[in-house]
Protein backbone atom coordinates (compact mmCIF):
# COMPACT_ATOMS: atom_id res chain seq x y z
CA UNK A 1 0.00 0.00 0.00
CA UNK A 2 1.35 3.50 -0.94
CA UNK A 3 0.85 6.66 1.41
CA UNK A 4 1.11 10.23 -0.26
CA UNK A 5 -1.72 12.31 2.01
CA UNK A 6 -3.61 9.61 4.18
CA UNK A 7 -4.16 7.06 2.14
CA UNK A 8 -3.67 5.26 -1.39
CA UNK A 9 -4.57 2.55 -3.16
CA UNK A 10 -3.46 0.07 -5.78
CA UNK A 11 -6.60 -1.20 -7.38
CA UNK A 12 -6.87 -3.46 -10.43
CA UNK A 13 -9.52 -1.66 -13.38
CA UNK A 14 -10.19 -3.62 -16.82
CA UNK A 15 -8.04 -2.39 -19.37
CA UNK A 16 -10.64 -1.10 -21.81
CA UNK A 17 -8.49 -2.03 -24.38
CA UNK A 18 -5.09 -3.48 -24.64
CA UNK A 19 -2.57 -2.47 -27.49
CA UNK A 20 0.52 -4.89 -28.16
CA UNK A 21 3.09 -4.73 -26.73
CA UNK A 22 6.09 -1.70 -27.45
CA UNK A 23 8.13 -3.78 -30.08
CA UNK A 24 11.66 -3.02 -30.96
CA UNK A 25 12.24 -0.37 -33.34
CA UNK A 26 12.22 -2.79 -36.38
CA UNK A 27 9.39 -3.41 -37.20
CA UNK A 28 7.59 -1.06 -35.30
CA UNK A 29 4.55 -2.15 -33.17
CA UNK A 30 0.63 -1.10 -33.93
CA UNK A 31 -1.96 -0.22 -32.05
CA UNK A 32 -4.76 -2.28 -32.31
CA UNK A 33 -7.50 -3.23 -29.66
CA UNK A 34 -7.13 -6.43 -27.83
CA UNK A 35 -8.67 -9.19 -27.56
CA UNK A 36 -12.31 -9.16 -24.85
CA UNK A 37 -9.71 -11.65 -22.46
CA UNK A 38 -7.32 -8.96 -22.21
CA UNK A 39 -5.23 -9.20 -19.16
CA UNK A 40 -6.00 -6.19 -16.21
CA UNK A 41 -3.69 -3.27 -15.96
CA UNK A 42 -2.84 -2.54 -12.78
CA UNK A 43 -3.02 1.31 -11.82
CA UNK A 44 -1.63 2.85 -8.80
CA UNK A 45 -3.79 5.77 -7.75
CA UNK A 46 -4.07 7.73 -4.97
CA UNK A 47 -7.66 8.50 -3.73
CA UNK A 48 -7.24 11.26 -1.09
CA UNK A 49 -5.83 13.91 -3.51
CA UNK A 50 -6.57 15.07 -6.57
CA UNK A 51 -3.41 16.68 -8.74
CA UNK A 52 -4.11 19.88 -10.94
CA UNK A 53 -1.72 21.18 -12.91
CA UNK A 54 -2.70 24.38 -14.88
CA UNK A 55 -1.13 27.61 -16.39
CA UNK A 56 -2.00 31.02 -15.91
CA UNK A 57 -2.15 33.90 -18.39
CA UNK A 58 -3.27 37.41 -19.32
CA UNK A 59 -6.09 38.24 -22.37
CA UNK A 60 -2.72 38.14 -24.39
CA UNK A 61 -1.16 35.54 -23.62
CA UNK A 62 1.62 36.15 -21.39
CA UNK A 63 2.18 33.40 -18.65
CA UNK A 64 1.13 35.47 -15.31
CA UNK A 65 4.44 33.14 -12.93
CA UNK A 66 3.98 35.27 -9.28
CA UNK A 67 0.93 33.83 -7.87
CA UNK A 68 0.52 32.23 -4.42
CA UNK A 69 -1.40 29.39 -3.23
CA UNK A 70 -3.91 32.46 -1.28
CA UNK A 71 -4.95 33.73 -5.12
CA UNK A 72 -6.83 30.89 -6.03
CA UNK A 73 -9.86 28.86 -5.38
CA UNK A 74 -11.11 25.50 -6.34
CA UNK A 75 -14.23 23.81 -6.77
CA UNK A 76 -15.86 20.78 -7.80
CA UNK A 77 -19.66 20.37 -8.23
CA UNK A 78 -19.61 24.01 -7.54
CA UNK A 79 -18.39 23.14 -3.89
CA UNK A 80 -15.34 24.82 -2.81
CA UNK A 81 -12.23 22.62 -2.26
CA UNK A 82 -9.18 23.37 0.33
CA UNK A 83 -5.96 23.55 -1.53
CA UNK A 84 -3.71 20.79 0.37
CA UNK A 85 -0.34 21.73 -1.61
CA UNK A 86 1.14 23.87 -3.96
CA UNK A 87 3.92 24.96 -6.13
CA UNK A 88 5.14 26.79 -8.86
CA UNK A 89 6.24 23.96 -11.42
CA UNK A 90 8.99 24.85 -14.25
CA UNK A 91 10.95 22.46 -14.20
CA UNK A 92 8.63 18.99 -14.40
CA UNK A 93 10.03 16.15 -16.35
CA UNK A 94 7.76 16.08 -19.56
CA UNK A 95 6.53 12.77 -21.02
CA UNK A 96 5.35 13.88 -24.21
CA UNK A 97 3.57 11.96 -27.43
CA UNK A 98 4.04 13.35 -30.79
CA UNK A 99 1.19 12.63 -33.17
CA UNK A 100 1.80 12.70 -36.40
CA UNK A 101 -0.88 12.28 -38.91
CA UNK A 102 0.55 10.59 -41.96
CA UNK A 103 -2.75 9.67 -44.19
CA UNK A 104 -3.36 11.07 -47.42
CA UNK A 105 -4.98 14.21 -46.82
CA UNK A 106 -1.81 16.52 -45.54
CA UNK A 107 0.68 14.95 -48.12
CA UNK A 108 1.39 18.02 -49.48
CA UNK A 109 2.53 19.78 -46.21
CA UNK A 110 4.24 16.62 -44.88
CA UNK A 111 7.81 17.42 -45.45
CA UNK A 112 7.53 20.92 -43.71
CA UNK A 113 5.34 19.30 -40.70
CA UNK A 114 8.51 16.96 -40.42
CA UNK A 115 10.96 19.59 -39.72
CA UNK A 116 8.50 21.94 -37.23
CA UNK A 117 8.42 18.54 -35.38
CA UNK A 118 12.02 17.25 -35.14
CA UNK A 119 12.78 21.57 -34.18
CA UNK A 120 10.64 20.83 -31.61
CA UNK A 121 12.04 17.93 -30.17
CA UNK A 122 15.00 18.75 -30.49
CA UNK A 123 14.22 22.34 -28.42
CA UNK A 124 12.14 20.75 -25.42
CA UNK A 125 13.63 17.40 -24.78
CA UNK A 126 16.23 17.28 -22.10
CA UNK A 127 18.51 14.36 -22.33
CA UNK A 128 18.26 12.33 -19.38
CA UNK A 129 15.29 14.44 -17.80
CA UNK A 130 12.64 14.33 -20.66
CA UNK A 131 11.48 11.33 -22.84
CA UNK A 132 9.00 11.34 -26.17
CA UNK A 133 7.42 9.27 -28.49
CA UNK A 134 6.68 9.67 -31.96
CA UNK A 135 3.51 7.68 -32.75
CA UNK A 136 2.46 8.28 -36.34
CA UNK A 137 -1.53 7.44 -37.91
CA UNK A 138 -2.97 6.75 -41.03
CA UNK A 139 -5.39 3.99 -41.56
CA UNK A 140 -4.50 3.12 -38.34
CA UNK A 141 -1.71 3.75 -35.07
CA UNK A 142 1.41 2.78 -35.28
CA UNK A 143 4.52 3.30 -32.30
CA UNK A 144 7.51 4.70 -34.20
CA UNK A 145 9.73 5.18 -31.37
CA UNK A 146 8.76 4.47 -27.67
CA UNK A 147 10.02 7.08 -24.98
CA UNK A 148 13.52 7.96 -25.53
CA UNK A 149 15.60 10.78 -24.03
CA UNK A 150 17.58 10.94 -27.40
CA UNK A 151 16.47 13.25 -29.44
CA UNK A 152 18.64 11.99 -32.46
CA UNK A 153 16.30 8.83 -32.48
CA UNK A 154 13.32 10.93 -32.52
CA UNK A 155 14.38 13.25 -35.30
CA UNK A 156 15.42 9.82 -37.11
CA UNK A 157 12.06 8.76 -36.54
CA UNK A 158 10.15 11.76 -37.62
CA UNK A 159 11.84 12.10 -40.79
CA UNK A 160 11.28 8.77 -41.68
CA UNK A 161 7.53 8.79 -41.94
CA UNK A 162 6.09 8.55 -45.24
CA UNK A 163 2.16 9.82 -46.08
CA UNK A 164 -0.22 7.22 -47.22
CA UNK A 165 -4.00 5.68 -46.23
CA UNK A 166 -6.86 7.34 -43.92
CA UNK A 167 -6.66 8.68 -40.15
CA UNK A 168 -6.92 7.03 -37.39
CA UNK A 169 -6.40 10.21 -35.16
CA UNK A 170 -8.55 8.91 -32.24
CA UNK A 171 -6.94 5.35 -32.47
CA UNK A 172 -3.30 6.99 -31.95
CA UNK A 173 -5.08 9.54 -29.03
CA UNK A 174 -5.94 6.17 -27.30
CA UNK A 175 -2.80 4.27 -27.32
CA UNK A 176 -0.37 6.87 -26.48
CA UNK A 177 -2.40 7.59 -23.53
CA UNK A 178 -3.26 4.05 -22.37
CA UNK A 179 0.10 2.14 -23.11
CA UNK A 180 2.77 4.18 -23.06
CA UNK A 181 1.94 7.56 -20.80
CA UNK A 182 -0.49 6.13 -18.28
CA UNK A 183 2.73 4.14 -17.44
CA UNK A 184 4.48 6.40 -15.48
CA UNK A 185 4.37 7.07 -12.00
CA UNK A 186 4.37 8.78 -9.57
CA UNK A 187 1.49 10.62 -11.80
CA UNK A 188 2.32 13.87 -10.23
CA UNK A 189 6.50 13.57 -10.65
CA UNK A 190 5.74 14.27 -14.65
CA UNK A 191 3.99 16.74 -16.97
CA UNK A 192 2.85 14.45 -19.66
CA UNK A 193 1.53 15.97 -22.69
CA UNK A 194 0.12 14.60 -26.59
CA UNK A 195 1.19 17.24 -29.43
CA UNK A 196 -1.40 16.43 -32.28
CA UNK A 197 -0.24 17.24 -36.00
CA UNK A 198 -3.33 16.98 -38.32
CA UNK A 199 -6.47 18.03 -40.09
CA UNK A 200 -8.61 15.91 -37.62
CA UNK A 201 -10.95 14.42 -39.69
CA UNK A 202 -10.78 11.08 -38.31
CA UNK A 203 -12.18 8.67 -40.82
CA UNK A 204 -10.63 5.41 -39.89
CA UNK A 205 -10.39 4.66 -36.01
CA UNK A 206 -12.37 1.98 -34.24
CA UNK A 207 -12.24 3.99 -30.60
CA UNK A 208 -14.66 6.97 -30.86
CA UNK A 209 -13.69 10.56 -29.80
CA UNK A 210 -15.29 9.99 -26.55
CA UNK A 211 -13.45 6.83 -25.68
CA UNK A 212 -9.83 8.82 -26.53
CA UNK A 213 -10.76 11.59 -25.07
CA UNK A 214 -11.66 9.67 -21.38
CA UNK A 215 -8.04 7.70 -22.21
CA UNK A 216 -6.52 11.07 -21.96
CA UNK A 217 -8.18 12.42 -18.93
CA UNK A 218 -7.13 9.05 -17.16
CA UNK A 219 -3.67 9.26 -17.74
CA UNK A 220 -4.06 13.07 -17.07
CA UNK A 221 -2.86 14.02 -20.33
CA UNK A 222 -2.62 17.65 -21.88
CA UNK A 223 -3.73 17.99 -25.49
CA UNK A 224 -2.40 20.36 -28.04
CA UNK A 225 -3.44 20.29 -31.30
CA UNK A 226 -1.82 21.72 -34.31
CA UNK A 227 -4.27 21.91 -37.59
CA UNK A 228 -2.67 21.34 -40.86
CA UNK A 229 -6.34 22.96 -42.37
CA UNK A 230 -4.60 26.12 -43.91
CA UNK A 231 -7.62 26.97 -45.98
CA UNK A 232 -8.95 29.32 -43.34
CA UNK A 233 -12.22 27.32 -43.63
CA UNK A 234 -12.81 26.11 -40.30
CA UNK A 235 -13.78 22.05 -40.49
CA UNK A 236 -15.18 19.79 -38.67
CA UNK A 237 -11.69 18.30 -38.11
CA UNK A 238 -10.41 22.13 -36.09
CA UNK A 239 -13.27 21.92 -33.71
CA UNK A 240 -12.28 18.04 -32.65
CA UNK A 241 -8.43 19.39 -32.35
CA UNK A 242 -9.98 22.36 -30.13
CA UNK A 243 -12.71 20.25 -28.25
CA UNK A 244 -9.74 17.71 -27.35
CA UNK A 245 -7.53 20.76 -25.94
CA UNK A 246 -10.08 22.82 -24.23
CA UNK A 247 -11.06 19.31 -22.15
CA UNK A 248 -7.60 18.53 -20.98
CA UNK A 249 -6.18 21.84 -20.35
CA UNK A 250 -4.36 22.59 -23.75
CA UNK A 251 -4.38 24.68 -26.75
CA UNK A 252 -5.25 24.29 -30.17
CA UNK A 253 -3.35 26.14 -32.91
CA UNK A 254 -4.72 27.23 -36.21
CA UNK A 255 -1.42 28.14 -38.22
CA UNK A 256 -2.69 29.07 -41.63
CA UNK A 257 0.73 29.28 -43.33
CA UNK A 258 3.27 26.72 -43.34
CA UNK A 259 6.05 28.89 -42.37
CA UNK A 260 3.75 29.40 -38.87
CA UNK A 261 3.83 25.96 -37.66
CA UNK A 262 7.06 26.19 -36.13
CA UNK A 263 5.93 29.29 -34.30
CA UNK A 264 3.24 26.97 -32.74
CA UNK A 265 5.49 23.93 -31.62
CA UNK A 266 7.62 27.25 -29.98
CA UNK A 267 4.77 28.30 -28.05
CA UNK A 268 3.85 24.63 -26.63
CA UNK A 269 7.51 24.30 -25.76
CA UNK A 270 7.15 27.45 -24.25
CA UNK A 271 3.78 26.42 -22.20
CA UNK A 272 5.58 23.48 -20.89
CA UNK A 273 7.68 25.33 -18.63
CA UNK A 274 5.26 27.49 -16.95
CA UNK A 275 2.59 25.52 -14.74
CA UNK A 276 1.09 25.83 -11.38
CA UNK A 277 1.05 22.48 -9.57
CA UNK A 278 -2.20 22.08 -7.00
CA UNK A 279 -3.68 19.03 -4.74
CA UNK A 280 -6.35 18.83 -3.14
CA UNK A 281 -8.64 16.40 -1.40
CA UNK A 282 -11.72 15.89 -2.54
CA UNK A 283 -15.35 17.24 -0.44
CA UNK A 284 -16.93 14.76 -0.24
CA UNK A 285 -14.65 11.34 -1.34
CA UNK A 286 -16.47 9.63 -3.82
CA UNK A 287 -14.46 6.76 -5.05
CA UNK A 288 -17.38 6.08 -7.68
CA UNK A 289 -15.40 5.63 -11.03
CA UNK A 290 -17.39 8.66 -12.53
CA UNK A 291 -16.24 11.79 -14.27
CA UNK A 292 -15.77 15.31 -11.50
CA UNK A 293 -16.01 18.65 -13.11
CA UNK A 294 -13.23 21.13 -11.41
CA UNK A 295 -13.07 24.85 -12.14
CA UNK A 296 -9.88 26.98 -10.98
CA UNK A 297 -9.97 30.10 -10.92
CA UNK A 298 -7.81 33.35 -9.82
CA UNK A 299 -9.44 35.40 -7.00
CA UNK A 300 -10.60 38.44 -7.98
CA UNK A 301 -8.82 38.62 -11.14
CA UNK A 302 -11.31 37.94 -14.17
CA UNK A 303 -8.98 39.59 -16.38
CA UNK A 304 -6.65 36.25 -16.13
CA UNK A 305 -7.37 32.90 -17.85
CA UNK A 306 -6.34 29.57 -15.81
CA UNK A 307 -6.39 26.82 -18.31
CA UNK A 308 -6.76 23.11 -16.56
CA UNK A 309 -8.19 20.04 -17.46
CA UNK A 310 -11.60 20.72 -16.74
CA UNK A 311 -12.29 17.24 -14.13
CA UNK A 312 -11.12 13.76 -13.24
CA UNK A 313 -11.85 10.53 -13.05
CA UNK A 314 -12.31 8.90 -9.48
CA UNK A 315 -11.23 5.45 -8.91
CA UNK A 316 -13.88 2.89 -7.81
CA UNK A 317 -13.78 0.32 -5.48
């Protein structure tokens, strides 16, 4: 048994679905749903506390870094919540999934969208500290590299990909989250995060948006979203990328040019260092397995925007 506050538990949950495996590099593995006999995964959560991590910024978009515990307030269910702990987090070792959407429909862009993405990796990952993934999704999910600290590997990777087939966007949304970055614990010892590259018109996945979307809320993942839509028509693909941001916390950018996208990956890199870092124990402790809405927000300061995942699931037993 594992003590943080009072009291935590290791429960077992059915794995709603199990991908294979990581495989070694060659060949790489997919992600595909298992069998209904799947084995459980065992999750270690802690059910006194609930972890928030969340950034704080003005109307234009400069990170506000010189609050206190005392300027914010908590609730869930519209009940207020006592803040347990807090800190200012900048320096969190990031877990961090790189989606790249390699069907059909963004060939054209591809070869620009691989060089925002290795810059990026190659700017946030801290050798030794950080690790990332590069899954990439067509017709379906596939694991390119698993978490690696070397960045060389996951430039190697990136620039290997090669367009072709559908998109399986909310396939690739579910794996990441459930096999590789639900993995690591202690849950509040990393900032784990997906970076989406695509148009989001999923036409080829066999999870739905809903299931990928709970995935990622599990494994208290951060969404950002990148659209590769540069027609300045806004699909039904940008408001998926936005909808799966504005649920976990993260951002979705719209970069109409080409030449933009690396301004984008800059500004996620940036995010990633500026976070507040809050627990607090729920009133009352339902360990029901159902979804809690949470709102943060700064005292007396409407003029500020606290961005968060916007609730939790509790563990049942």
């Amino acid at each position: 048994m594992k003590y943080l506050l009072t009291v935590a538990l290791c429960i077992a949950v059915p794995a709603l679905a199990q991908g294979p495996p990581a495989a070694p590099p060659k060949p790489a593995a997919r992600a595909t749903p298992a069998a209904e006999d799947a084995p459980e995964a065992r999750i270690t959560l802690d059910v006194t506390r609930v972890n928030m991590l969340f950034t704080v910024s003005d109307k234009k978009g400069r990170f506000i870094t010189n609050l206190s515990k005392e300027d914010f307030e908590i609730t869930e269910a519209k009940k207020l919540q006592a803040i347990t702990e807090f800190t200012a987090e900048s320096d969190l070792p990031l877990r961090i999934g790189v989606l790249i959407d390699s069907s059909n429909s963004i060939r054209d862009r591809f070869r620009f969208q691989q060089e925002a993405a290795t810059d990026f990796v190659n700017a946030v990952i801290r050798p030794g500290q950080d690790m990332g993934m590069v899954v990439s999704f067509d017709s379906s999910a596939e694991l390119v590299t698993d978490l690696t600290g070397d960045t060389d590997v996951l430039g190697k990777a990136i620039r290997g990909l090669r367009p072709g087939g559908g998109t399986a966007l909310y396939d690739a949304v579910f794996f990441a989250s459930k096999e590789k970055l639900m993995g690591e614990q202690p849950r509040d010892k990393f900032r784990r995060a997906i970076v989406i590259l695509s148009d989001g018109e999923d036409n080829d996945s066999r999870y739905s948006r809903e299931q990928a979307l709970e995935m990622a809320q599990k494994a208290d993942v951060v969404i950002y979203s990148i659209s590769t839509n540069i027609t300045r028509i806004p699909t039904d693909g940008d408001k998926v990328l936005k909808y799966f941001a504005e649920e976990t916390g993260g951002l979705a950018f719209f970069p109409f040019k080409s030449q933009d996208l690396a301004q984008s990956f800059e500004n996620i890199a940036n995010e990633l260092r500026h976070q507040y870092n809050l627990f607090y124990r729920p009133e009352p402790l339902k360990a029901d397995g159902l979804y809690h809405q949470v709102d943060i927000k700064v005292k007396g300061r409407k003029e500020l925007i606290v961005r968060a995942r916007r609730g939790y699931y509790a563990p049942k037993f």
